[in-house]
C-alpha atoms as a PDB file:
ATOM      1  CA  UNK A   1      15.430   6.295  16.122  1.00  0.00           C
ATOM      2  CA  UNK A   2      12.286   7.872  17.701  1.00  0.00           C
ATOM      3  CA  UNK A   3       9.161   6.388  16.595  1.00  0.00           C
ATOM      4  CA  UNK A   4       5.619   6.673  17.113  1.00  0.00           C
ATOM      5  CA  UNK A   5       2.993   4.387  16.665  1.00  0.00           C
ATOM      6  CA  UNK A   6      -1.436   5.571  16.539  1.00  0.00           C
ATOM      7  CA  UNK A   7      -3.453   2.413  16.358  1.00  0.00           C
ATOM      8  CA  UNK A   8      -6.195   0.746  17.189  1.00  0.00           C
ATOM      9  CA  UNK A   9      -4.556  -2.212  17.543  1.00  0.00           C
ATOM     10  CA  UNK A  10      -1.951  -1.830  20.325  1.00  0.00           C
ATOM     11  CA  UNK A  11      -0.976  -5.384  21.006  1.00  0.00           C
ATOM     12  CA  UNK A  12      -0.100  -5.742  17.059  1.00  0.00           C
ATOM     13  CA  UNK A  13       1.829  -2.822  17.600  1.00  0.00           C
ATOM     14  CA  UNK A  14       4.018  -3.684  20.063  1.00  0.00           C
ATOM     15  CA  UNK A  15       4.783  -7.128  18.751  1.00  0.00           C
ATOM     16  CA  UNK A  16       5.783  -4.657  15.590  1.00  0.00           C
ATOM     17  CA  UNK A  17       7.863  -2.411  17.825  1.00  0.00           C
ATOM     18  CA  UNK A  18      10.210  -5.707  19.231  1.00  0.00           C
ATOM     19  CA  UNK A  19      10.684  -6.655  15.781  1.00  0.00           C
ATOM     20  CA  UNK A  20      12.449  -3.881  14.376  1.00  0.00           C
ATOM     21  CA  UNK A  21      14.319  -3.306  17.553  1.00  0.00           C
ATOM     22  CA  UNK A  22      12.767  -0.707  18.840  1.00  0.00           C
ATOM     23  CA  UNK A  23      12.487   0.473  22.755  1.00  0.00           C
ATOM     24  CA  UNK A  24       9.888   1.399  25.026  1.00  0.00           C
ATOM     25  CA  UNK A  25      10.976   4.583  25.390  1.00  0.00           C
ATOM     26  CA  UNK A  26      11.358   5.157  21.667  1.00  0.00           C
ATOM     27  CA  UNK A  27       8.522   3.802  20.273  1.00  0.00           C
ATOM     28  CA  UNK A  28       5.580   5.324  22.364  1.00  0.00           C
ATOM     29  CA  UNK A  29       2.068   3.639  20.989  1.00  0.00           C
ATOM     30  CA  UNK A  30      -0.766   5.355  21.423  1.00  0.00           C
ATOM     31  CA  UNK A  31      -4.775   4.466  21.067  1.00  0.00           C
ATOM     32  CA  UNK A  32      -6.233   7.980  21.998  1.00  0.00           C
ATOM     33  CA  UNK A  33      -5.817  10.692  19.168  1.00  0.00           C
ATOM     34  CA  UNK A  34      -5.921  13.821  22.171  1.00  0.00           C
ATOM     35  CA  UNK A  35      -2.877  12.006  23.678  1.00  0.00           C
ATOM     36  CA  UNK A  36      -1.149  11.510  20.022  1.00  0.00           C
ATOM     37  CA  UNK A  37      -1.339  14.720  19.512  1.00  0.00           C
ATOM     38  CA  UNK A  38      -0.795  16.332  22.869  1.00  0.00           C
ATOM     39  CA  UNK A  39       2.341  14.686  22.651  1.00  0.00           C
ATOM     40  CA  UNK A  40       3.640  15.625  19.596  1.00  0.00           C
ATOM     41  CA  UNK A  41       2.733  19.399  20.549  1.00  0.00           C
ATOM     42  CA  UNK A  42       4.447  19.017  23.893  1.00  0.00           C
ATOM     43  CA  UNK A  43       7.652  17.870  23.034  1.00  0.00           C
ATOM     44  CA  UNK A  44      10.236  19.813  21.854  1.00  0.00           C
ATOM     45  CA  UNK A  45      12.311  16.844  20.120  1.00  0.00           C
ATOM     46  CA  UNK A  46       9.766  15.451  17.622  1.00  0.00           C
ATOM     47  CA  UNK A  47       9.806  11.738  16.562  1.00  0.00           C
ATOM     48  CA  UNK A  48      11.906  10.987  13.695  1.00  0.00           C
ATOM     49  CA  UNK A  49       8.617   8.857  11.942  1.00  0.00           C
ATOM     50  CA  UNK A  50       5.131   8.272  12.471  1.00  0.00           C
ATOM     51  CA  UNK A  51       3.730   4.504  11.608  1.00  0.00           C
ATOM     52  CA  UNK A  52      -0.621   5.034  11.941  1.00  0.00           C
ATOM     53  CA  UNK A  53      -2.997   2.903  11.370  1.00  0.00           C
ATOM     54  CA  UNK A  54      -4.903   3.325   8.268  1.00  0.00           C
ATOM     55  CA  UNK A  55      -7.959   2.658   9.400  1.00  0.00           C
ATOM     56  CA  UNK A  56      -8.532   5.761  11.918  1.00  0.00           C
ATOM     57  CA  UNK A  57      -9.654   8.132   9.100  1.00  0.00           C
ATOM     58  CA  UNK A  58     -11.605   8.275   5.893  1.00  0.00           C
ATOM     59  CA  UNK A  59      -8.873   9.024   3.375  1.00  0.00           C
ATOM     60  CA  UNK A  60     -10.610  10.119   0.346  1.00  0.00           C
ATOM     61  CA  UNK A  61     -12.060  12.974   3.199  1.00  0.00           C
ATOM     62  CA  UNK A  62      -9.504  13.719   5.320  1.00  0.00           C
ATOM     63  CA  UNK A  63      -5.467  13.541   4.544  1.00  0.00           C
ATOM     64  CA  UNK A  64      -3.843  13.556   7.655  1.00  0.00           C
ATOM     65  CA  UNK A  65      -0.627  14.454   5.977  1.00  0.00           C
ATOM     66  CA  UNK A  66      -2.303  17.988   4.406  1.00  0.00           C
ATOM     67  CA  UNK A  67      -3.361  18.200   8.331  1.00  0.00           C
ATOM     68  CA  UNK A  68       0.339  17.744   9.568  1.00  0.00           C
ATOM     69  CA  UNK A  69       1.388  20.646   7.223  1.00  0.00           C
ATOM     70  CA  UNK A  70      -1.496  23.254   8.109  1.00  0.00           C
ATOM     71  CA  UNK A  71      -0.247  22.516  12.064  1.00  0.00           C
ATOM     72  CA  UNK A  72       3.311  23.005  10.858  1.00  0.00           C
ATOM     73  CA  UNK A  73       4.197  19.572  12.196  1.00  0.00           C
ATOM     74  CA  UNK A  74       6.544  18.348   9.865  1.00  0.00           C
ATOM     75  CA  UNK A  75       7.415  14.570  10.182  1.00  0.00           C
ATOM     76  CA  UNK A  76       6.950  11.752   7.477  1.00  0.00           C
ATOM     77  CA  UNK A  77       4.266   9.281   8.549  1.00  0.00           C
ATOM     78  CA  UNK A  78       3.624   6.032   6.547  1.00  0.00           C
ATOM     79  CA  UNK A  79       0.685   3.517   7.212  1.00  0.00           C
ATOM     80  CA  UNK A  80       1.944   0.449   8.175  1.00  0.00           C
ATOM     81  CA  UNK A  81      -1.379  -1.711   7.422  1.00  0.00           C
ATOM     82  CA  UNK A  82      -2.195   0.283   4.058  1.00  0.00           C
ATOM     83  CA  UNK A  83      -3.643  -1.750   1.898  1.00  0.00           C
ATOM     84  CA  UNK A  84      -2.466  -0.560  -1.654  1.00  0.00           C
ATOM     85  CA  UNK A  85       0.908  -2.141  -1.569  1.00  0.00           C
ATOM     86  CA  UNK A  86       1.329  -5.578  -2.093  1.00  0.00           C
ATOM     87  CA  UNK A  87       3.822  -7.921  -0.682  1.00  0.00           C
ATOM     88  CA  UNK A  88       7.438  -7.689  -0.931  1.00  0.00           C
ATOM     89  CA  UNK A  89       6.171  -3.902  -2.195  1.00  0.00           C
ATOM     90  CA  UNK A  90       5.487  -2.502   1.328  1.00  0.00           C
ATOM     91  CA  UNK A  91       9.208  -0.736   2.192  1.00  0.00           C
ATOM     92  CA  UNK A  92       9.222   0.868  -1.771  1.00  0.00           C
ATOM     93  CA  UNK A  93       5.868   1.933  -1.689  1.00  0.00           C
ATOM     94  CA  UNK A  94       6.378   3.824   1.693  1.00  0.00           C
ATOM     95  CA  UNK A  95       9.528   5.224   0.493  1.00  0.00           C
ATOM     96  CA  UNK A  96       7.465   6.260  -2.470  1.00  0.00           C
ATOM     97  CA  UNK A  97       4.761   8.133  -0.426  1.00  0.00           C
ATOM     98  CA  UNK A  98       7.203   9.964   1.611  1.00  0.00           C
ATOM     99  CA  UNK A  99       9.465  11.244  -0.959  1.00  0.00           C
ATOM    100  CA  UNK A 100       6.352  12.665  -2.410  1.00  0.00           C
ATOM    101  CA  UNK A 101       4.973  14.759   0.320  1.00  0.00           C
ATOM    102  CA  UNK A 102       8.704  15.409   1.661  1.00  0.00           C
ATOM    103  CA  UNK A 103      10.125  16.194  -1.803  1.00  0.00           C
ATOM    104  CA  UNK A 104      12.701  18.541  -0.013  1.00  0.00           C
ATOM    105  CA  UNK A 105      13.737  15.970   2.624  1.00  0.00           C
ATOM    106  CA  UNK A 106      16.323  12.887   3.172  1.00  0.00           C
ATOM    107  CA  UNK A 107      13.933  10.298   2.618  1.00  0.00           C
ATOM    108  CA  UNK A 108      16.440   7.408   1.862  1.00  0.00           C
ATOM    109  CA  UNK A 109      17.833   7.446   5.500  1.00  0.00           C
ATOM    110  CA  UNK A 110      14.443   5.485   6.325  1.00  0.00           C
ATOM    111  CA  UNK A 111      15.440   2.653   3.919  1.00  0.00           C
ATOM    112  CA  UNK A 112      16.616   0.151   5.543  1.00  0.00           C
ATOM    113  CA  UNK A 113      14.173   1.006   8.041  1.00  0.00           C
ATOM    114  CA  UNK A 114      11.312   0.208   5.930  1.00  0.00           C
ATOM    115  CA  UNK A 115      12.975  -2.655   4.687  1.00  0.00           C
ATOM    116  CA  UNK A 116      12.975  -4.147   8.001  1.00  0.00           C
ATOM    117  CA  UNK A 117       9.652  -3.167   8.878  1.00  0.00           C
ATOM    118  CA  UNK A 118       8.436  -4.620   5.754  1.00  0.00           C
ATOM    119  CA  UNK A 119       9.706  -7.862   7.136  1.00  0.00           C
ATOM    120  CA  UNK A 120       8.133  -7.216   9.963  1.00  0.00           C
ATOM    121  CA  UNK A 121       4.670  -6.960   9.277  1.00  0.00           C
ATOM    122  CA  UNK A 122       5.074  -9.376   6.747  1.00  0.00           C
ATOM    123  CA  UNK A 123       6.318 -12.220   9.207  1.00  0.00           C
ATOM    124  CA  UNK A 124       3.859 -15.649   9.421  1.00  0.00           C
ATOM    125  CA  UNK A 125       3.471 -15.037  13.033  1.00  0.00           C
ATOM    126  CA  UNK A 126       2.040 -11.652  13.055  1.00  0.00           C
ATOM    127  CA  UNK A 127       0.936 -10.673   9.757  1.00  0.00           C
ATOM    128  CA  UNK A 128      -2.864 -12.877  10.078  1.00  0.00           C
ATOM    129  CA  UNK A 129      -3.840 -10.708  12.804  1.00  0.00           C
ATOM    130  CA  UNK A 130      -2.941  -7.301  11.017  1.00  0.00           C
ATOM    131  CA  UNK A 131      -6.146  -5.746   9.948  1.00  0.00           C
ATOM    132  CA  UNK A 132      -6.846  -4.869   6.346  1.00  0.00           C
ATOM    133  CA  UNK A 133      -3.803  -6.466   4.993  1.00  0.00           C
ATOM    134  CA  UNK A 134      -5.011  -9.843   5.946  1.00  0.00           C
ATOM    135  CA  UNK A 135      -4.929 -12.346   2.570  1.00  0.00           C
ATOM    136  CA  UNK A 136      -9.038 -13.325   2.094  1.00  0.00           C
ATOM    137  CA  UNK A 137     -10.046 -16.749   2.669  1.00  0.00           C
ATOM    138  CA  UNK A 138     -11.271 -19.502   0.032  1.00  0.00           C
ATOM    139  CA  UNK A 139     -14.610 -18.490  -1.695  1.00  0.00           C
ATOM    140  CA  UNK A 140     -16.918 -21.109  -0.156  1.00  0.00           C
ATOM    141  CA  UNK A 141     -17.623 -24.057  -2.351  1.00  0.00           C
ATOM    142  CA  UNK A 142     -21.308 -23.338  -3.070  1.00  0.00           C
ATOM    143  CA  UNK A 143     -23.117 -23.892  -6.274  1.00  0.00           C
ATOM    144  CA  UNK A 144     -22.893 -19.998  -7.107  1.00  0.00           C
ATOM    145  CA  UNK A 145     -19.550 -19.989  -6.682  1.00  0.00           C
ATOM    146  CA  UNK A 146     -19.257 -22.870  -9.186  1.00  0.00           C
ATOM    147  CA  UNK A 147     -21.164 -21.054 -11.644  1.00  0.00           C
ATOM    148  CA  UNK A 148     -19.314 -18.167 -11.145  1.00  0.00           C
ATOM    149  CA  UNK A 149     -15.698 -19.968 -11.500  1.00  0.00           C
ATOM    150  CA  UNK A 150     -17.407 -21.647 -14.691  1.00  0.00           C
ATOM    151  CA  UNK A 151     -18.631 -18.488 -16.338  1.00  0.00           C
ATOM    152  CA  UNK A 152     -15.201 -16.925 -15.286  1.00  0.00           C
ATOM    153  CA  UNK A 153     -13.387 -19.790 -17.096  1.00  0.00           C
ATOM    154  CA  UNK A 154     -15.724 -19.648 -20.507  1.00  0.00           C
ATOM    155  CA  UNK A 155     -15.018 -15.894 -20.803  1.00  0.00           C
ATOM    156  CA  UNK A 156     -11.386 -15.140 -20.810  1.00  0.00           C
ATOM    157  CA  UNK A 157     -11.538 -12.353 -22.349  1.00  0.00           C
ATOM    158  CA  UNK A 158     -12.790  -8.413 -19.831  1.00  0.00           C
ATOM    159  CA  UNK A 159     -14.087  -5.301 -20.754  1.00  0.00           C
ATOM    160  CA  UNK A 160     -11.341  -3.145 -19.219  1.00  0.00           C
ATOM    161  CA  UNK A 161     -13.244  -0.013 -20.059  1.00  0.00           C
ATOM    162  CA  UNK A 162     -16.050  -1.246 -17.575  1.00  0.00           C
ATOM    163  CA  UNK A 163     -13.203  -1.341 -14.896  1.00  0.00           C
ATOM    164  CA  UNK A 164     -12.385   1.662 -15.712  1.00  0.00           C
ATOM    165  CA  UNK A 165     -15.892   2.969 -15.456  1.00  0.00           C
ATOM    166  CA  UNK A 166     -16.858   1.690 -12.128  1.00  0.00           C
ATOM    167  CA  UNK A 167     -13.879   2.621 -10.869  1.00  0.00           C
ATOM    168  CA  UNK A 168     -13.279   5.918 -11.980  1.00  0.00           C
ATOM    169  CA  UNK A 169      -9.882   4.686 -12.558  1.00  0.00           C
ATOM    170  CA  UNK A 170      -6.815   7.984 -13.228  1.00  0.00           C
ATOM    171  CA  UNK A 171      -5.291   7.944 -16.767  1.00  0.00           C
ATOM    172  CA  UNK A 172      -2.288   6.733 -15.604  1.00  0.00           C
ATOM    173  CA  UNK A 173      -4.105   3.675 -13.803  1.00  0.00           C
ATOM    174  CA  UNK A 174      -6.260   2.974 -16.607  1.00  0.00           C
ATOM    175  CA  UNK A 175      -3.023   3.232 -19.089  1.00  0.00           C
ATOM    176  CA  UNK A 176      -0.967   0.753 -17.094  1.00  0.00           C
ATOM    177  CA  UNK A 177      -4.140  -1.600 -17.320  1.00  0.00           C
ATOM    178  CA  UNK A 178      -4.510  -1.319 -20.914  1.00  0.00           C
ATOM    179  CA  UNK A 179      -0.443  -2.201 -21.458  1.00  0.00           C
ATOM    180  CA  UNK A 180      -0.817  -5.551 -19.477  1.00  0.00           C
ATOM    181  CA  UNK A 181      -4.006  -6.327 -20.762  1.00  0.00           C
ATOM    182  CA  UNK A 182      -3.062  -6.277 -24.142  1.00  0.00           C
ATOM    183  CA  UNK A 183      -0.003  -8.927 -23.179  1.00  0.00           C
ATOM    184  CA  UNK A 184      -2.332 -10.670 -20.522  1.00  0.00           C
ATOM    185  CA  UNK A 185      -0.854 -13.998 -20.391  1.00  0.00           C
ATOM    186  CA  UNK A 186       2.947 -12.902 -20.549  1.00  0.00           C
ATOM    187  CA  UNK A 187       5.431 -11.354 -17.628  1.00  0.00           C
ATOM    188  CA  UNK A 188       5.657  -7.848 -18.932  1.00  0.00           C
ATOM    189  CA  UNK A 189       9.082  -6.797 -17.897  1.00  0.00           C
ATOM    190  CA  UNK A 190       9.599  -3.951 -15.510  1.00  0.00           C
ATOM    191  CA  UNK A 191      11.808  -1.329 -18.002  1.00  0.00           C
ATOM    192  CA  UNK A 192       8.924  -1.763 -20.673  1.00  0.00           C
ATOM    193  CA  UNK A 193       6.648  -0.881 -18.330  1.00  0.00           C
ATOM    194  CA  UNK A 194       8.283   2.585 -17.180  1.00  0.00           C
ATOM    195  CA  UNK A 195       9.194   2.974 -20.178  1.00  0.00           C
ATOM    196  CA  UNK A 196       5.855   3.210 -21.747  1.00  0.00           C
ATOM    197  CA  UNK A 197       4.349   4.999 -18.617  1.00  0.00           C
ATOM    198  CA  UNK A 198       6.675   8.162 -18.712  1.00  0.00           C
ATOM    199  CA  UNK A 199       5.780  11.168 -19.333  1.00  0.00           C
ATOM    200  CA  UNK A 200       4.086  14.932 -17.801  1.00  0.00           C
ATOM    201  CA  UNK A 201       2.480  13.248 -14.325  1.00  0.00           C
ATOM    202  CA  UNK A 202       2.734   9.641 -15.315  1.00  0.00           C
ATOM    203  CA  UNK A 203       5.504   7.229 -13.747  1.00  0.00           C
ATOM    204  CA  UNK A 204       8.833   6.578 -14.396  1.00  0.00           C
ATOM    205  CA  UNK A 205      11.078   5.354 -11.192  1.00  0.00           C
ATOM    206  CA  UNK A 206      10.238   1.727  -9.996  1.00  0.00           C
ATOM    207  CA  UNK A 207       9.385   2.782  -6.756  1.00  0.00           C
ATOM    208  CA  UNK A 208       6.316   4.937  -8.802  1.00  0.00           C
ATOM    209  CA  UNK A 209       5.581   1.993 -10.684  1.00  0.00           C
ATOM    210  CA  UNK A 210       5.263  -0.330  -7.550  1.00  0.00           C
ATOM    211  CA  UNK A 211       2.845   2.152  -6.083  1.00  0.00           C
ATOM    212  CA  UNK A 212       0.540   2.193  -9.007  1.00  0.00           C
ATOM    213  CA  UNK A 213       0.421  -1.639  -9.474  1.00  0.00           C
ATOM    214  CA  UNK A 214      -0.797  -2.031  -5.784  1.00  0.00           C
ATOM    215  CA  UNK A 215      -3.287   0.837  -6.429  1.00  0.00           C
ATOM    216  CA  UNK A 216      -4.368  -1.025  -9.223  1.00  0.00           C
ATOM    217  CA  UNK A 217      -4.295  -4.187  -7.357  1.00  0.00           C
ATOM    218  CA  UNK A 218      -6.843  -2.591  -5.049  1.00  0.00           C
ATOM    219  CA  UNK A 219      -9.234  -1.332  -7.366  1.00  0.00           C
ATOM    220  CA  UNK A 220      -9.225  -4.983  -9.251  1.00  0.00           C
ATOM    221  CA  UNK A 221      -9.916  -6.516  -5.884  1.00  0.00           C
ATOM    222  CA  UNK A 222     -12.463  -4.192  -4.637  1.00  0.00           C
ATOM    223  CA  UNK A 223     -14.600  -4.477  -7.758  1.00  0.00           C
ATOM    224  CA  UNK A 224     -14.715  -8.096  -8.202  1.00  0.00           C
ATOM    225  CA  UNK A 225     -13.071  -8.225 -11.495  1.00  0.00           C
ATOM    226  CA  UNK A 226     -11.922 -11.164 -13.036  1.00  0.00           C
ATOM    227  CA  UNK A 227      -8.559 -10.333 -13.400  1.00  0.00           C
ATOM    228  CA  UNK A 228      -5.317 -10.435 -10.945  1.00  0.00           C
ATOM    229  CA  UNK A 229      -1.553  -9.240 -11.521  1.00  0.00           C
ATOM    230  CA  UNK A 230       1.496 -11.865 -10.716  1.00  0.00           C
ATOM    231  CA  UNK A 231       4.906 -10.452 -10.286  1.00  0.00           C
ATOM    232  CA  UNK A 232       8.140 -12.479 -10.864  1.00  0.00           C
ATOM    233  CA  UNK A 233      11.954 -10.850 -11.351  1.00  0.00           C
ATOM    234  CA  UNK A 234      10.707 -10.568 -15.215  1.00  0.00           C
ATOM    235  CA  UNK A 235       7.884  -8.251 -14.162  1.00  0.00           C
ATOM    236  CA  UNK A 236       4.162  -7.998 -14.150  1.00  0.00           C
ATOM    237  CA  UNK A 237       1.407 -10.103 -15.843  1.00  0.00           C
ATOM    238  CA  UNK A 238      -2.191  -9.954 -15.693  1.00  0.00           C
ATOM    239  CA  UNK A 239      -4.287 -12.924 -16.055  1.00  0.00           C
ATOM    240  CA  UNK A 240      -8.104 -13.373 -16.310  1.00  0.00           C
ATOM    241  CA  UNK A 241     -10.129 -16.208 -15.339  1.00  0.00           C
END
């Protein structure tokens, strides 16, 4: 398989490249986006896949994939530090975001792939020194934090339509929110979940539903919310604290 890697972190990269297997001279890695490019213009057998790092572009400006398509350059890409999915989600979720830009392409020959790139980046030994996907420390032990944990304890109960709010959260999001919250405290399993979340541009394959729980994931993080999502083979459940 012909990969290519654009990063800013090369030495992460290549430690990536050994462990699924890949050669030198099949898994270029580049740091300079003129060379990227120049490269995939120049030759006339194109990598099979593209792994990029996330953090080169400002995604809610710029889609690199709608970029790919103007140029005619027509090979899936996933983001191998994105930090929507969660782990154990990471080889579903790309799957995910590939069969949706290539709808019209054989997306599952990349499975096992991404299954072993999941592992991968997911590994002890290489995984803390992956930017963006990086697990946050301890909240230091102050006396705000105290207050804040205490607060957080005395008030179980969240205004999910503030989350929404301040996040500007989809109606799909924001529906998937409001079906655990109203179980918070129990492992929602995963077939009541699609089930309930079907319909005209809403989700109803797992590999959907994985995608929107680390989106949601994200959002919950990024605002400070007092809520978090635990996963077991039952399915989801979101707690507050």
């Amino acid at each position: 398989m012909q990969v290519v890697f654009l990063t800013r972190e090369p030495a992460v990269c290549t430690i990536l490249r050994q462990k699924i297997g890949i050669a030198a001279d099949t898994g270029m890695i580049f740091e300079d986006q003129s060379r990227f490019f120049a490269a995939l213009e120049s030759t006339e057998q194109k990598p099979d896949i593209l792994i990029i790092d996330y953090r080169l572009y400002d995604h809610d400006f710029f889609d690199l994939r709608d970029f790919f398509k103007d140029c005619k350059i027509r090979i899936p890409l996933i983001f191998y530090n994105d930090p929507f999915p969660d782990t154990g989600e990471r080889a579903a979720y790309w799957e995910y975001k590939c069969r949706f830009y290539f709808k019209n392409d054989d997306i599952s020959k990349f499975r096992t792939f991404f299954e072993i790139l999941e592992k991968a980046v997911e590994s002890p030994d290489i995984n803390p020194y992956i930017s963006l996907i990086r697990k946050p420390g301890l909240f230091p032990n102050t006396e705000e934090s105290q207050q804040h944990s205490s607060s957080t304890r005395n008030n179980p109960e969240y205004d999910i339509y503030l989350l929404r709010d301040r996040c500007h959260l989809q109606k799909s999001l924001f529906r998937l929110l409001e079906i655990l919250y109203k179980q918070r405290g129990r492992f929602v399993p995963t077939d009541y979940l699609l089930k309930n979340l079907k319909g005209p541009g809403k989700c109803g394959k797992k590999n959907c539903l994985y995608a929107y729980i680390s989106r949601l994931r994200t959002f919950i993080n990024l605002s400070d919310a007092s809520l978090d999502i635990l996963k077991n083979s039952e399915g989801y459940k979101l707690i507050t604290y």
